[in-house]
PDB file of N, CA and C in Angstrom:
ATOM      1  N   UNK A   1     100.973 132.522 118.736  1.00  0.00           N
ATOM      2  CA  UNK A   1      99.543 132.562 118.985  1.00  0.00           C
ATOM      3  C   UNK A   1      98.814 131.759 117.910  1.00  0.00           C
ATOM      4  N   UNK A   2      97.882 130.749 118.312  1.00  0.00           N
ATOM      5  CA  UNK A   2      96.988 130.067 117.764  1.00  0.00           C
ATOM      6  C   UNK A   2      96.006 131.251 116.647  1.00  0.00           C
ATOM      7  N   UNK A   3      95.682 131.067 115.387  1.00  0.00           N
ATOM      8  CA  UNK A   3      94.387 130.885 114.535  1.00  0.00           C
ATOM      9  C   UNK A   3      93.627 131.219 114.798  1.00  0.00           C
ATOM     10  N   UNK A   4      92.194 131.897 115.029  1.00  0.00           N
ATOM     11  CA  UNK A   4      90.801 131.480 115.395  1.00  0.00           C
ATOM     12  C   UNK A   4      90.155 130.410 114.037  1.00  0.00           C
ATOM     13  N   UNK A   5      90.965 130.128 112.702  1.00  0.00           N
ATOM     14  CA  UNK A   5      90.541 128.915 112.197  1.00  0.00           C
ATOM     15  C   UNK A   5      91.269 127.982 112.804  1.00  0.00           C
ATOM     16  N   UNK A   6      92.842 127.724 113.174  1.00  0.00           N
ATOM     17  CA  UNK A   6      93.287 126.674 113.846  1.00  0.00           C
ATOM     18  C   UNK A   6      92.480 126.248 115.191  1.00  0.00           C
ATOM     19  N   UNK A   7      92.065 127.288 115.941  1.00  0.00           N
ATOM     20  CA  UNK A   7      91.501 127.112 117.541  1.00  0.00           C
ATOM     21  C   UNK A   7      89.882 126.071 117.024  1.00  0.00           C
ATOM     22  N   UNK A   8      89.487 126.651 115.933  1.00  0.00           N
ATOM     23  CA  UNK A   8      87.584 125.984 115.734  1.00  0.00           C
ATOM     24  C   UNK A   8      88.252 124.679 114.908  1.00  0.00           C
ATOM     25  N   UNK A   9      89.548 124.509 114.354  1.00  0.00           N
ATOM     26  CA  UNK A   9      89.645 123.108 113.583  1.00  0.00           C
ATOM     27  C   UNK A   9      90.004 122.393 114.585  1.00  0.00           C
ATOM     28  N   UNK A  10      90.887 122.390 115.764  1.00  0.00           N
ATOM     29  CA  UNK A  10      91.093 121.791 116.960  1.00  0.00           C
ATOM     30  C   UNK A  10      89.963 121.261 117.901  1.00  0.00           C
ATOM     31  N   UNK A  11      88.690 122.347 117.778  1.00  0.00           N
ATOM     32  CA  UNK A  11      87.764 122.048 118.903  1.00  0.00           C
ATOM     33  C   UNK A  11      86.727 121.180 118.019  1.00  0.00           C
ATOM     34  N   UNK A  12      86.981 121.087 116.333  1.00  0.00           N
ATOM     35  CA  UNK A  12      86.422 119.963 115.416  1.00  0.00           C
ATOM     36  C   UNK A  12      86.914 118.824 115.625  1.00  0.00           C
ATOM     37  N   UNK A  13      87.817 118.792 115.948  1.00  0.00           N
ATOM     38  CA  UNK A  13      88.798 117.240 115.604  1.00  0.00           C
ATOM     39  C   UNK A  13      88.522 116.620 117.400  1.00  0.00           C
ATOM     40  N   UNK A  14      88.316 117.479 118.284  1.00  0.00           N
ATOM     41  CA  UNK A  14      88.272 116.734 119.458  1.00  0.00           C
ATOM     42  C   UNK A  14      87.078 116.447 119.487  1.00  0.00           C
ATOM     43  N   UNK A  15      85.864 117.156 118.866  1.00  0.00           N
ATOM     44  CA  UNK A  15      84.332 116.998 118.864  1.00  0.00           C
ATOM     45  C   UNK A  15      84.100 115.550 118.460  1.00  0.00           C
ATOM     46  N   UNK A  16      84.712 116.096 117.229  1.00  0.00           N
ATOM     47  CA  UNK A  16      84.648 114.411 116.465  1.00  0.00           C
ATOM     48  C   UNK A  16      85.083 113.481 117.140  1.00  0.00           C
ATOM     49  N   UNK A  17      86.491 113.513 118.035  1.00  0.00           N
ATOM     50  CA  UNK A  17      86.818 112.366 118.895  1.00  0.00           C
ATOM     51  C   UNK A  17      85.536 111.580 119.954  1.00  0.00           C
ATOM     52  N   UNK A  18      85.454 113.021 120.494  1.00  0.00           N
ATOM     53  CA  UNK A  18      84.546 112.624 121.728  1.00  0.00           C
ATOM     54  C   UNK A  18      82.955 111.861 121.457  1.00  0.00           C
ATOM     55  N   UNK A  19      82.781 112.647 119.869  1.00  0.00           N
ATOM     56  CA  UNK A  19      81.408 111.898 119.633  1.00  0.00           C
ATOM     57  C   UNK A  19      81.502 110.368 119.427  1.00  0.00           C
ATOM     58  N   UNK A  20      82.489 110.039 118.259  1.00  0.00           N
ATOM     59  CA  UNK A  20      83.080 108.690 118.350  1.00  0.00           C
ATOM     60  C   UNK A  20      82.778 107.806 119.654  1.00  0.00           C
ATOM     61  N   UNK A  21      84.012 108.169 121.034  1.00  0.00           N
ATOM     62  CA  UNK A  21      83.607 107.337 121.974  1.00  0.00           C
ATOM     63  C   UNK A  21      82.564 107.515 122.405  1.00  0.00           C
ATOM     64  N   UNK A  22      81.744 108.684 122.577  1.00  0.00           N
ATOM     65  CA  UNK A  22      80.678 108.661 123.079  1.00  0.00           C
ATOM     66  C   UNK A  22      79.525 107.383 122.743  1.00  0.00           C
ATOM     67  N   UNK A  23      79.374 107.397 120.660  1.00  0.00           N
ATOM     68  CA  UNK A  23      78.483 106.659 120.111  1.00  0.00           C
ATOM     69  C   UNK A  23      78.956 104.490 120.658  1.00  0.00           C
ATOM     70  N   UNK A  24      80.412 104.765 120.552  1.00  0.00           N
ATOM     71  CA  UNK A  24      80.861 103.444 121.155  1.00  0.00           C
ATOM     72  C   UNK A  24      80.515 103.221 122.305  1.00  0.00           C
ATOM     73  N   UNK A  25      80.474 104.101 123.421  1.00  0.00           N
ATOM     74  CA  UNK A  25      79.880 103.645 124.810  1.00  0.00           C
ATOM     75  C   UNK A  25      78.520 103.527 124.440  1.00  0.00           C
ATOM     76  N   UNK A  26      77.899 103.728 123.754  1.00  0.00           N
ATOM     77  CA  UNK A  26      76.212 103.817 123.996  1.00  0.00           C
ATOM     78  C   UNK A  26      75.627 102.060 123.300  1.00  0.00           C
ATOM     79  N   UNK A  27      77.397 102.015 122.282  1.00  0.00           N
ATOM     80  CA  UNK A  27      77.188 100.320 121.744  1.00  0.00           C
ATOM     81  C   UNK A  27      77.186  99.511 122.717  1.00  0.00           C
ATOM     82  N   UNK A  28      78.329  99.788 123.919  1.00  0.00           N
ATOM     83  CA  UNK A  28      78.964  98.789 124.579  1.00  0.00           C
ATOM     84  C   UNK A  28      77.896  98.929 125.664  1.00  0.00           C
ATOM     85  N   UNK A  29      77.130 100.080 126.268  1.00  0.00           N
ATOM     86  CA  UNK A  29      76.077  99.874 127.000  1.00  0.00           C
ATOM     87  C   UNK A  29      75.014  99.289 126.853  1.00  0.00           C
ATOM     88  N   UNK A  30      74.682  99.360 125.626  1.00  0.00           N
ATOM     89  CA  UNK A  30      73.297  98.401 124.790  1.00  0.00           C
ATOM     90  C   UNK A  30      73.652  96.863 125.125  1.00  0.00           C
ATOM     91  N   UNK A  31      74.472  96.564 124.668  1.00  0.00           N
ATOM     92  CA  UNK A  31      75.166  95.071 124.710  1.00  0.00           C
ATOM     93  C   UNK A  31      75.376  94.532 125.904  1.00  0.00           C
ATOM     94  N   UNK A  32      75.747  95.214 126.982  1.00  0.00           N
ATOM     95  CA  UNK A  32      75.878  94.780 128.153  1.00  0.00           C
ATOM     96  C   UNK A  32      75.002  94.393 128.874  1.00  0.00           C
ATOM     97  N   UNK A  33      73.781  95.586 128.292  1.00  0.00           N
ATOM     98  CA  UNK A  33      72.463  95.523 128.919  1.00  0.00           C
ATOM     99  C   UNK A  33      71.969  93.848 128.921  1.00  0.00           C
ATOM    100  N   UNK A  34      71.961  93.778 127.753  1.00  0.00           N
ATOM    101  CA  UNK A  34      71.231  92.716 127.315  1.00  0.00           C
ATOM    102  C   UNK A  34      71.816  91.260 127.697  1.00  0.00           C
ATOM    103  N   UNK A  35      72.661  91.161 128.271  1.00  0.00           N
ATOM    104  CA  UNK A  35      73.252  89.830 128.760  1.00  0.00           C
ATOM    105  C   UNK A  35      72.978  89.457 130.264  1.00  0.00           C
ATOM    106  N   UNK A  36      72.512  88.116 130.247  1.00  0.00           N
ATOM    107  CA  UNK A  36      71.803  87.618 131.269  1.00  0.00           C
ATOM    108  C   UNK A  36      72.585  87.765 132.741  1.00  0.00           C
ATOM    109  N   UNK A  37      73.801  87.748 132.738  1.00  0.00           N
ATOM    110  CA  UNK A  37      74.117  88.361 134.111  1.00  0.00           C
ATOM    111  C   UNK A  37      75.654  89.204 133.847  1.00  0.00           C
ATOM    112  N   UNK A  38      75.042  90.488 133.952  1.00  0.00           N
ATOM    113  CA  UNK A  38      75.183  91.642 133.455  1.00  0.00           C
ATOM    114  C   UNK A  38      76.201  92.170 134.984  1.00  0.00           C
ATOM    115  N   UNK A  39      77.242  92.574 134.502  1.00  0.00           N
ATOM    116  CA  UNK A  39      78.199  93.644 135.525  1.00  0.00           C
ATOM    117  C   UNK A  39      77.552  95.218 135.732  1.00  0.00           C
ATOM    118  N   UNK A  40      76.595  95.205 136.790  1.00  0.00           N
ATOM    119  CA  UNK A  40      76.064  96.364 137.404  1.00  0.00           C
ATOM    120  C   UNK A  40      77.098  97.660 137.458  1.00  0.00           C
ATOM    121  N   UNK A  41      78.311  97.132 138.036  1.00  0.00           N
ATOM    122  CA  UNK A  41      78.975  98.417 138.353  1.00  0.00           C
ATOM    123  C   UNK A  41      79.819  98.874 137.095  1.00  0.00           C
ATOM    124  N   UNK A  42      79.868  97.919 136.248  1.00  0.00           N
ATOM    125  CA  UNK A  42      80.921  98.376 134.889  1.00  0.00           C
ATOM    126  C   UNK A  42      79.427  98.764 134.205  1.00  0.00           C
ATOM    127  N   UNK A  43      78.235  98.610 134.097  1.00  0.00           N
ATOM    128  CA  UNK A  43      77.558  99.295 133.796  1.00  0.00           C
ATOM    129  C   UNK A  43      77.374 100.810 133.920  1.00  0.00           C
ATOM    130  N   UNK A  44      77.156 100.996 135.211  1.00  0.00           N
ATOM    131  CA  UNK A  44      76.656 102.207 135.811  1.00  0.00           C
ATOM    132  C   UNK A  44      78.233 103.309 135.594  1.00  0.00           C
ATOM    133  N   UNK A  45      79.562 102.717 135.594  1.00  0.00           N
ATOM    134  CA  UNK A  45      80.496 103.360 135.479  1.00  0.00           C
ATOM    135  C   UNK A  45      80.588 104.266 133.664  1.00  0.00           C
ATOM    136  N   UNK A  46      80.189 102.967 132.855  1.00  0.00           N
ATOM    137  CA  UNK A  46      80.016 103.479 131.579  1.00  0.00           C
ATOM    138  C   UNK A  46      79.056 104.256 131.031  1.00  0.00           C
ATOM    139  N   UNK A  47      77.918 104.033 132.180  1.00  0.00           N
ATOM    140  CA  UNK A  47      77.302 105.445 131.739  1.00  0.00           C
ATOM    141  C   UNK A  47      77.318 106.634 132.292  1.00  0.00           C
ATOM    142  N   UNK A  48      77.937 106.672 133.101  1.00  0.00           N
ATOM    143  CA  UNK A  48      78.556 107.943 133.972  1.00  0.00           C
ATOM    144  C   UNK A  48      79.554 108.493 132.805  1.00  0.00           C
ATOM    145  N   UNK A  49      80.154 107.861 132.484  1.00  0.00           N
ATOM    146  CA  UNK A  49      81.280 108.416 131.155  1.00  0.00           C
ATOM    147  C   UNK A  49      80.896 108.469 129.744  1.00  0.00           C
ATOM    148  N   UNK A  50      79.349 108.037 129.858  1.00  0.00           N
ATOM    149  CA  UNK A  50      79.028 108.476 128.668  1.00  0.00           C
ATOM    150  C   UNK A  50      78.314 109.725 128.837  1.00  0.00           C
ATOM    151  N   UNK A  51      77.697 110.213 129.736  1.00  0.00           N
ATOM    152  CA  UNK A  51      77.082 111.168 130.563  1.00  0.00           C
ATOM    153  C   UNK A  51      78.282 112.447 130.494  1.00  0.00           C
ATOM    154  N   UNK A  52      79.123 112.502 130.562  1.00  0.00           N
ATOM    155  CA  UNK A  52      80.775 113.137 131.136  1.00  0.00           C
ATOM    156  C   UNK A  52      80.867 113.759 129.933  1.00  0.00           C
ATOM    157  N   UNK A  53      80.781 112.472 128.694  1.00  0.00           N
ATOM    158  CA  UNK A  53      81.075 112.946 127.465  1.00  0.00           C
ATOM    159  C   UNK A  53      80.054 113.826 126.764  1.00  0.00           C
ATOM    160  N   UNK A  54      78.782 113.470 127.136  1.00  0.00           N
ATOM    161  CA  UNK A  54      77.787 114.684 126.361  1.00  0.00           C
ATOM    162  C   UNK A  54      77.641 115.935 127.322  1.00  0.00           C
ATOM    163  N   UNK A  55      78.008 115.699 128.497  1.00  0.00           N
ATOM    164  CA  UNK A  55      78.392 117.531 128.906  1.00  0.00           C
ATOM    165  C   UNK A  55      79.766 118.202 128.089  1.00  0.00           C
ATOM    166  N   UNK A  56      80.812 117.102 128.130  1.00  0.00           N
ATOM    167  CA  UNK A  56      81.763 117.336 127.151  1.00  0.00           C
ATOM    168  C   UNK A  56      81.351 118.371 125.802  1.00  0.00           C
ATOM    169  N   UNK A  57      80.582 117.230 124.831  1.00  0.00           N
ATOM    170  CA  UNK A  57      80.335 117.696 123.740  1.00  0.00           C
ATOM    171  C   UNK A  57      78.816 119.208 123.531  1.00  0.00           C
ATOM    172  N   UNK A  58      78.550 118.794 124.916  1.00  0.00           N
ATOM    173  CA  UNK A  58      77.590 120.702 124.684  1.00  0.00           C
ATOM    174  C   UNK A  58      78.625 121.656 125.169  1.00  0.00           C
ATOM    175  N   UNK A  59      79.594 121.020 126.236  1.00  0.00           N
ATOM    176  CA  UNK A  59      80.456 122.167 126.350  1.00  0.00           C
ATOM    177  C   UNK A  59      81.133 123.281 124.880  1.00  0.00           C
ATOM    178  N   UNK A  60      81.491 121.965 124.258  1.00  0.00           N
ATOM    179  CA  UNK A  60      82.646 122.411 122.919  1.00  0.00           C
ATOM    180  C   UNK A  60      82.049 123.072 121.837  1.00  0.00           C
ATOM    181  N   UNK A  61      80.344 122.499 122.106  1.00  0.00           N
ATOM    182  CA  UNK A  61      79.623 122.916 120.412  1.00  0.00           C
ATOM    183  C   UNK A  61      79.453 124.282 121.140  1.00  0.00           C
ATOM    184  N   UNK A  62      78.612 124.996 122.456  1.00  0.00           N
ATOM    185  CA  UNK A  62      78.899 126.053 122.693  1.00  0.00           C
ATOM    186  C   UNK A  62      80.026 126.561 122.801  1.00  0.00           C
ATOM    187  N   UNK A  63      81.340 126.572 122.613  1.00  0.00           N
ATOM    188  CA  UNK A  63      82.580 127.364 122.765  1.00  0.00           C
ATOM    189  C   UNK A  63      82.995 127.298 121.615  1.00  0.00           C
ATOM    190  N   UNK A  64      82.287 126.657 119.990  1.00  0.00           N
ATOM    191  CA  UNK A  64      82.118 127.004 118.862  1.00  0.00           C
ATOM    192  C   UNK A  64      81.283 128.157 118.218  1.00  0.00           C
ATOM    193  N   UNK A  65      80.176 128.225 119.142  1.00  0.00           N
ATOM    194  CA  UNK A  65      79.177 129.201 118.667  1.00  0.00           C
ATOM    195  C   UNK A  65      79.605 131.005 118.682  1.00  0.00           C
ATOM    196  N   UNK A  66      79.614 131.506 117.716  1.00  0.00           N
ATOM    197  CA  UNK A  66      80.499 132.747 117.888  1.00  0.00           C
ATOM    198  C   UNK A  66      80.144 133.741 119.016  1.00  0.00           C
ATOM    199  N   UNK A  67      80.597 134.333 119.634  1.00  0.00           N
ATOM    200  CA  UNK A  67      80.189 135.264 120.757  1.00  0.00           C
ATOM    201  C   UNK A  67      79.576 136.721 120.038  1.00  0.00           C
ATOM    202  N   UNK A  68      78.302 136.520 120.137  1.00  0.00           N
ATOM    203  CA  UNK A  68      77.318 137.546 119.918  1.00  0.00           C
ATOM    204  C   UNK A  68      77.918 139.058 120.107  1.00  0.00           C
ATOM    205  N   UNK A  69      78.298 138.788 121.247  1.00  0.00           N
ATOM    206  CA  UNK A  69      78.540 140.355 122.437  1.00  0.00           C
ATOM    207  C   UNK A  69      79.786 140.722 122.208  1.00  0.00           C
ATOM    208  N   UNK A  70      80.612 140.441 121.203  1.00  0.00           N
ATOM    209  CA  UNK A  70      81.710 140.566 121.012  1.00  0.00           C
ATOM    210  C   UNK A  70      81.901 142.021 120.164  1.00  0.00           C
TER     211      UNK A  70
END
């Protein structure tokens, strides 16, 4: 059986992952934006997955937050 410090250092280290790509898609969306003929659908795909990732990351920061009712 897992920790409850191993289980919150695990759901740190993936937080941190996910914020990472998250902040990189938001580079690679800026940049894309801005070029004169711009790929619509690799657009709209990358922000769907950057979208994915910040339900991601409210998912995890709430399943960090300690359970009150416990």
């Amino acid at each position: 059986m897992i920790s409850i410090d191993a289980q919150h250092e695990e759901l740190r280290n993936r937080l941190y992952e996910i914020r990472l790509e998250h902040r990189d898609l938001d580079d690679a969306i800026a940049a894309l934006a801005e070029m004169p003929h711009k790929n619509d659908l690799l657009l709209k795909r990358l922000k769907k997955r950057k979208l994915m990732l910040k339900d991601e990351i409210t998912r995890l920061e709430d399943e960090m937050i300690p359970d009150l009712d416990a």
